[in-house]
PDB file of N, CA and C in Angstrom:
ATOM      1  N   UNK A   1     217.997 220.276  79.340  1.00  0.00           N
ATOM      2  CA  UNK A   1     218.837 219.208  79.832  1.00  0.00           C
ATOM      3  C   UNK A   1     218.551 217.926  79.075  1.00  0.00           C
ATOM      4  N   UNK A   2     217.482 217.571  78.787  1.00  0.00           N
ATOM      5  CA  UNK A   2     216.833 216.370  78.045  1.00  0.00           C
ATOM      6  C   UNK A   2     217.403 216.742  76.743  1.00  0.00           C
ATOM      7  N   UNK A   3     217.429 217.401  75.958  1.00  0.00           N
ATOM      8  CA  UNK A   3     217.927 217.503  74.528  1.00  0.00           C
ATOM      9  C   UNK A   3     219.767 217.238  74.891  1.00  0.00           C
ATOM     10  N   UNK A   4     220.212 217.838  75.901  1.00  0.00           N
ATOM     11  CA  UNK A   4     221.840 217.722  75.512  1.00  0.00           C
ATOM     12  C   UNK A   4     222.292 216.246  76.102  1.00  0.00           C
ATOM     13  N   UNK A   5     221.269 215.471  76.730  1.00  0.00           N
ATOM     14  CA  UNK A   5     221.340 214.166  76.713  1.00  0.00           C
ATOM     15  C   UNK A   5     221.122 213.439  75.265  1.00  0.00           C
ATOM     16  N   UNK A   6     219.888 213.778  74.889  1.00  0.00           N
ATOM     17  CA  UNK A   6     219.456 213.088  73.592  1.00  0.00           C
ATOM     18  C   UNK A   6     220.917 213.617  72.682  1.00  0.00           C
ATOM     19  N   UNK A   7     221.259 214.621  72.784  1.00  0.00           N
ATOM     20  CA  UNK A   7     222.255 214.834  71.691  1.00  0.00           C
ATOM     21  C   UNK A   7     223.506 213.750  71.976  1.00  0.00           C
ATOM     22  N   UNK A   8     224.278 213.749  72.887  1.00  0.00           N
ATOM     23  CA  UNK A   8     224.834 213.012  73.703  1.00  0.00           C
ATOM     24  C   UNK A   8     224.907 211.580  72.714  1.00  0.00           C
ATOM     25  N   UNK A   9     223.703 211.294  73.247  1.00  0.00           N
ATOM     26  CA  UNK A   9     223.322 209.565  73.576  1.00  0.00           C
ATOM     27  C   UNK A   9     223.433 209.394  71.450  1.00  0.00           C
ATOM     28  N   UNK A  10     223.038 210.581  70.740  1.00  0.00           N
ATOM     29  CA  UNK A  10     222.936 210.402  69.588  1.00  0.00           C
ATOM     30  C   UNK A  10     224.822 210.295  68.756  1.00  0.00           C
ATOM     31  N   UNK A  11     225.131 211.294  69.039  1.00  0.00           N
ATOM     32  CA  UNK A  11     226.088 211.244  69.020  1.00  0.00           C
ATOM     33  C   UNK A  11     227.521 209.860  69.043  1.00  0.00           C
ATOM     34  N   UNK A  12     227.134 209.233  70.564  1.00  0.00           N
ATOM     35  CA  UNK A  12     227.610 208.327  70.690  1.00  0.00           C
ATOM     36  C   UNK A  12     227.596 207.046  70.347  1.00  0.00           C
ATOM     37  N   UNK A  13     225.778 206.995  69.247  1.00  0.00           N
ATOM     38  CA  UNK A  13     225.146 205.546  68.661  1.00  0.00           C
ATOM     39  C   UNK A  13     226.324 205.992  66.978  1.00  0.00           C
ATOM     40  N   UNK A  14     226.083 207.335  67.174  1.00  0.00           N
ATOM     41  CA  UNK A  14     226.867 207.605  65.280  1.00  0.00           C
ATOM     42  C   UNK A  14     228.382 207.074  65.510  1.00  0.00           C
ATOM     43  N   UNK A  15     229.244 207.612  66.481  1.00  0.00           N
ATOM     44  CA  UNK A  15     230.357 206.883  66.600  1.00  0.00           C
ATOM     45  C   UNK A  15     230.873 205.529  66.898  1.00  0.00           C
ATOM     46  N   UNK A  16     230.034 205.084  67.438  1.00  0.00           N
ATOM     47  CA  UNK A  16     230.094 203.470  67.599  1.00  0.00           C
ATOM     48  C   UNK A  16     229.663 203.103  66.226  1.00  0.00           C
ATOM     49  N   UNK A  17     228.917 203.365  65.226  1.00  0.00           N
ATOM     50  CA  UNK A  17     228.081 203.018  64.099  1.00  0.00           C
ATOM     51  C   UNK A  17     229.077 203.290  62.975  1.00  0.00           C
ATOM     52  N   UNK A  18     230.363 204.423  63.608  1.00  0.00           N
ATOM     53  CA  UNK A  18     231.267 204.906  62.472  1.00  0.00           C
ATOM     54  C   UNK A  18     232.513 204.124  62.515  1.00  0.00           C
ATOM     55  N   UNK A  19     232.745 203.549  63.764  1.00  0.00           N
ATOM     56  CA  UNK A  19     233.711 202.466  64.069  1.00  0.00           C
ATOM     57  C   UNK A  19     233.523 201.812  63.909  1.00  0.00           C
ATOM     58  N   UNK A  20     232.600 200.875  63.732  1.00  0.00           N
ATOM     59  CA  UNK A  20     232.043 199.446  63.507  1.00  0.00           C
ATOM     60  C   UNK A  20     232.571 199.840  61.814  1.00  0.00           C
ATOM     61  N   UNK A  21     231.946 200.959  61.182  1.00  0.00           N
ATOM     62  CA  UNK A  21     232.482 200.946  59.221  1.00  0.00           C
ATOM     63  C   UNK A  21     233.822 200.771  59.213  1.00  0.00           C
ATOM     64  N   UNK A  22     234.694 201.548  60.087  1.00  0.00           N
ATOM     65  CA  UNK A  22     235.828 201.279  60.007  1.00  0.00           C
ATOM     66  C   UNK A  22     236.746 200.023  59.989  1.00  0.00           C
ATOM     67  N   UNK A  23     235.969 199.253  60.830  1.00  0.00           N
ATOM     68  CA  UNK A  23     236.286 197.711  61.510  1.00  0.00           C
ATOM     69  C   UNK A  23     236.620 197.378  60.439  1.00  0.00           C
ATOM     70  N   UNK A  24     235.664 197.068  59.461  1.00  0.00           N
ATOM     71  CA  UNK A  24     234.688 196.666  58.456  1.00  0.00           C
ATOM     72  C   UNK A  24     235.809 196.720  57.228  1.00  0.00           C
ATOM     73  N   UNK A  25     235.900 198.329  57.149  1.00  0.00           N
ATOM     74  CA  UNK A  25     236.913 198.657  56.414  1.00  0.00           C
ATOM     75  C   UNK A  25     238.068 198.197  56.781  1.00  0.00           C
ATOM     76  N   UNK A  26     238.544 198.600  57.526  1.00  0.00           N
ATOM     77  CA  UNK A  26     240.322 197.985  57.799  1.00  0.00           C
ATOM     78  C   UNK A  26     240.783 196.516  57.295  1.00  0.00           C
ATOM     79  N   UNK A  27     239.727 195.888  58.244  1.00  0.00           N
ATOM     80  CA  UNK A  27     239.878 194.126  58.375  1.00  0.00           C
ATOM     81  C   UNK A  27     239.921 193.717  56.328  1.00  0.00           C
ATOM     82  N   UNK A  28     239.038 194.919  55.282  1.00  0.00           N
ATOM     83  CA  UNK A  28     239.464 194.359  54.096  1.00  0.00           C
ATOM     84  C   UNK A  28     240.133 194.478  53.157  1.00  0.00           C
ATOM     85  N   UNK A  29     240.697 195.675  53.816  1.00  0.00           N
ATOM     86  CA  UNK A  29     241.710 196.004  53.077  1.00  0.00           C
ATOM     87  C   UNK A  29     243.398 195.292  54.076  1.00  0.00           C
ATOM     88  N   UNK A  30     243.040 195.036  55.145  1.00  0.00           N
ATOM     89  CA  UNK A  30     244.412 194.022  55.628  1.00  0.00           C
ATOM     90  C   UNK A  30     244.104 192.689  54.889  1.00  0.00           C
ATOM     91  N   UNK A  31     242.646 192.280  54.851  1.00  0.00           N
ATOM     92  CA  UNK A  31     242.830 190.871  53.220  1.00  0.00           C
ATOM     93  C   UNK A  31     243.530 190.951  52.500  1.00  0.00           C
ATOM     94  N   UNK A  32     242.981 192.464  51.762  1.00  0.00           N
ATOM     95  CA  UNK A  32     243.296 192.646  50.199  1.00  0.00           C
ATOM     96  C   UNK A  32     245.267 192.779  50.302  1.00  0.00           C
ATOM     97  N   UNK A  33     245.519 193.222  51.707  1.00  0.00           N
ATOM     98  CA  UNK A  33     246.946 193.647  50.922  1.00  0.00           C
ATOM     99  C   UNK A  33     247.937 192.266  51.280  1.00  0.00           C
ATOM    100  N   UNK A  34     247.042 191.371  52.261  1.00  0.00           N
ATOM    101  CA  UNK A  34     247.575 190.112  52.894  1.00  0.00           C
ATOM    102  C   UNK A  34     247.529 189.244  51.445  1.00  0.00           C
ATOM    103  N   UNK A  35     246.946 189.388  50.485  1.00  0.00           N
ATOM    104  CA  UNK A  35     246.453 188.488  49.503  1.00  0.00           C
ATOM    105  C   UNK A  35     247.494 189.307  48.122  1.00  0.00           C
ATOM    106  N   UNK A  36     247.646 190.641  48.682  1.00  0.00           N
ATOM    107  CA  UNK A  36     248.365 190.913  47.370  1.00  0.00           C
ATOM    108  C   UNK A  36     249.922 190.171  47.627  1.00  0.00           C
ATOM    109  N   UNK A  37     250.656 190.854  49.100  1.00  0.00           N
ATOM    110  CA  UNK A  37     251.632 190.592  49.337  1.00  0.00           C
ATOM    111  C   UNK A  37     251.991 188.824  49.463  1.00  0.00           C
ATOM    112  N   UNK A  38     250.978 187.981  49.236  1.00  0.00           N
ATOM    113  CA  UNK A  38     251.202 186.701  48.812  1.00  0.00           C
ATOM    114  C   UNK A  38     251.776 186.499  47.125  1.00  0.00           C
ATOM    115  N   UNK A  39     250.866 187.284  46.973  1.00  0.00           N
ATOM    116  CA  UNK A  39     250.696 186.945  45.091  1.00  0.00           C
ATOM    117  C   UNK A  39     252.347 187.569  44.523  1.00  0.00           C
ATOM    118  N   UNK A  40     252.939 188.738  45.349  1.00  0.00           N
ATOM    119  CA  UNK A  40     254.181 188.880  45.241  1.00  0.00           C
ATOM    120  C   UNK A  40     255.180 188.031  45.516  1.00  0.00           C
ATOM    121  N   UNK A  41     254.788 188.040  46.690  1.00  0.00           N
ATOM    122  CA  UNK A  41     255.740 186.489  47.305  1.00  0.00           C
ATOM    123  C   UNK A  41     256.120 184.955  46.705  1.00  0.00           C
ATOM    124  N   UNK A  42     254.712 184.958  46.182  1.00  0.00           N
ATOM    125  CA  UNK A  42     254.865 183.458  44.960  1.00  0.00           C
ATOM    126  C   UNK A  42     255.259 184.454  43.572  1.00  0.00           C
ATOM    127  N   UNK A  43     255.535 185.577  43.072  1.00  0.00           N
ATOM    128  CA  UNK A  43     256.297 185.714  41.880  1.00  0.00           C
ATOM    129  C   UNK A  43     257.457 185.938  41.994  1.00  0.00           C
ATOM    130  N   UNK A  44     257.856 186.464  43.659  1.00  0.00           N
ATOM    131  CA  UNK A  44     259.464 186.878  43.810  1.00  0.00           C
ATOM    132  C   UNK A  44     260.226 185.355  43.607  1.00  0.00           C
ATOM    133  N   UNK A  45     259.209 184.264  44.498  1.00  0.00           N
ATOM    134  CA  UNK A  45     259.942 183.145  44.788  1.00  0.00           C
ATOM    135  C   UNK A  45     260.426 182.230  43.210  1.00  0.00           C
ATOM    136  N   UNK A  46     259.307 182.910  41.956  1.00  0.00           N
ATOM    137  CA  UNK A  46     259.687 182.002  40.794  1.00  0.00           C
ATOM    138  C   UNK A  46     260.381 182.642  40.118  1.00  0.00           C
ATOM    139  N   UNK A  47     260.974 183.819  40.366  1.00  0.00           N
ATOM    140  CA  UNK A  47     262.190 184.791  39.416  1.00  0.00           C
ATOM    141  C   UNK A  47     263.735 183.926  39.955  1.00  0.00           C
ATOM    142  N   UNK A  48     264.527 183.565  38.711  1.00  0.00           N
ATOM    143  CA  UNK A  48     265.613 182.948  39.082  1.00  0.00           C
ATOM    144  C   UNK A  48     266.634 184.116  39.963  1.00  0.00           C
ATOM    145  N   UNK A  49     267.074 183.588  40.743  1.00  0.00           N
ATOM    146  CA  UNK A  49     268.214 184.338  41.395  1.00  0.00           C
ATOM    147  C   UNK A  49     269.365 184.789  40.653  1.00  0.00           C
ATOM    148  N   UNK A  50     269.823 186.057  40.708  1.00  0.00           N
ATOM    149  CA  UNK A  50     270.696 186.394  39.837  1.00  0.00           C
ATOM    150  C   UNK A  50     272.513 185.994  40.504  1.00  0.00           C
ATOM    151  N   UNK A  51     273.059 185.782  39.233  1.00  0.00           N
ATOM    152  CA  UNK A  51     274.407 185.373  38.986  1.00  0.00           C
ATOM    153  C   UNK A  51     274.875 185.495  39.737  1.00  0.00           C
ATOM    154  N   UNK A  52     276.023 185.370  40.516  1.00  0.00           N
ATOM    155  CA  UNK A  52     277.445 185.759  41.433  1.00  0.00           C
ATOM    156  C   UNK A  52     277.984 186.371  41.023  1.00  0.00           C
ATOM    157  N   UNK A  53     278.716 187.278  42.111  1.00  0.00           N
ATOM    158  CA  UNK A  53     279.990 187.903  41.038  1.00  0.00           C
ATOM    159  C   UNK A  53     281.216 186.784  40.913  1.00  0.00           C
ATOM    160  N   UNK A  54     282.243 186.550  39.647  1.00  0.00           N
ATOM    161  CA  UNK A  54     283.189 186.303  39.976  1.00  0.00           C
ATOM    162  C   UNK A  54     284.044 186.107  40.937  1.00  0.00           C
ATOM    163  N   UNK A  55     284.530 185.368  40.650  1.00  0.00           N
ATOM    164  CA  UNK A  55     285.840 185.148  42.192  1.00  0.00           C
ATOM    165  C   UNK A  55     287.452 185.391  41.763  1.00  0.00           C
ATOM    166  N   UNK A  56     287.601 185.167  40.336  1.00  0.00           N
ATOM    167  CA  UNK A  56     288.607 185.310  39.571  1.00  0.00           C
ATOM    168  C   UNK A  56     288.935 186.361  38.451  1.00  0.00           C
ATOM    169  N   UNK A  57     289.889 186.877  38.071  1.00  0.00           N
ATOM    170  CA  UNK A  57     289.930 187.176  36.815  1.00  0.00           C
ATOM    171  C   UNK A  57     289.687 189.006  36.897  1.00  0.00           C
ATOM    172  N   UNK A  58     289.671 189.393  35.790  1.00  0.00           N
ATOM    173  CA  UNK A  58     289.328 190.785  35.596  1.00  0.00           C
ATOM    174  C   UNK A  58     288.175 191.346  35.126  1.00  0.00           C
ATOM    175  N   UNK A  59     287.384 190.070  35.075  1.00  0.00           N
ATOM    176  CA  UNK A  59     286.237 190.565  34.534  1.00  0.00           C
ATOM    177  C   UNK A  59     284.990 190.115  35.385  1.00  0.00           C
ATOM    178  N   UNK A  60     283.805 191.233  36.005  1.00  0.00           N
ATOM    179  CA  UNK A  60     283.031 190.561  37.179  1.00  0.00           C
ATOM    180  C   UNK A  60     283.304 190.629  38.605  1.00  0.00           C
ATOM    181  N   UNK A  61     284.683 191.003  38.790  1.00  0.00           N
ATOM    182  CA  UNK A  61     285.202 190.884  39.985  1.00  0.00           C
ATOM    183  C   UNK A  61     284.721 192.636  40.854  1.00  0.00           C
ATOM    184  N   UNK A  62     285.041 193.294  40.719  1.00  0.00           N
ATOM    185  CA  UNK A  62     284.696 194.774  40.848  1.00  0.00           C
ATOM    186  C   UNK A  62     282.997 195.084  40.841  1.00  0.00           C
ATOM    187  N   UNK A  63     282.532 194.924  39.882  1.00  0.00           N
ATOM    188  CA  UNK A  63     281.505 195.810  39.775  1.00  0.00           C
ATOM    189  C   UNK A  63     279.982 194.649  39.252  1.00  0.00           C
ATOM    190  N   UNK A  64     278.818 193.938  39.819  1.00  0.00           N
ATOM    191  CA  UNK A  64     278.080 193.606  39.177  1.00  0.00           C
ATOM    192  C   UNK A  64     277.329 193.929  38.148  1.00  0.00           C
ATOM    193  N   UNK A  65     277.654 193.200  37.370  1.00  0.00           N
ATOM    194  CA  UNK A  65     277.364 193.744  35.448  1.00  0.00           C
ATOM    195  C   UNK A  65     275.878 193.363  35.226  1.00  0.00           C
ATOM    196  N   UNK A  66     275.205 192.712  36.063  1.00  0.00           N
ATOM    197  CA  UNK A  66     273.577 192.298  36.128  1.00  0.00           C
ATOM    198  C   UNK A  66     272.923 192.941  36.782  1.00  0.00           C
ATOM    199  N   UNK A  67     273.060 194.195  37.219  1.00  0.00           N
ATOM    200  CA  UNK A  67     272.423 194.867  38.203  1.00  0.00           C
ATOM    201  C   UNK A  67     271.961 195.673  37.599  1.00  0.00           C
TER     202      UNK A  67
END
């Protein structure tokens, strides 16, 4: 009975000990992707916006030719 306690009690220090890595882990990789998806965000924001289509004419009107 004393050992399937000790196993128990062991058991339950490794999973708390394996969640805490996880914590650990998660929280830096939600940095890393919080820090990437910035670094996108400031290059989407400095790419010029592309053209309009036409409003007139036969050319542009149908089909975007910049795409």
């Amino acid at each position: 009975m004393d050992t399937a306690v000790n196993a128990a009690v062991g058991t339950a220090l490794a999973l708390q000990n394996f969640n805490q890595n996880q914590d650990a882990q998660n929280s830096l990789l939600k940095k890393s992707l919080d820090g990437q998806a910035s670094h996108i965000e400031q290059l989407m924001s400095s790419v010029a916006p592309s053209p309009t289509l036409a409003a007139s004419g036969t050319v542009g009107t149908q089909i975007n030719t910049y795409a």
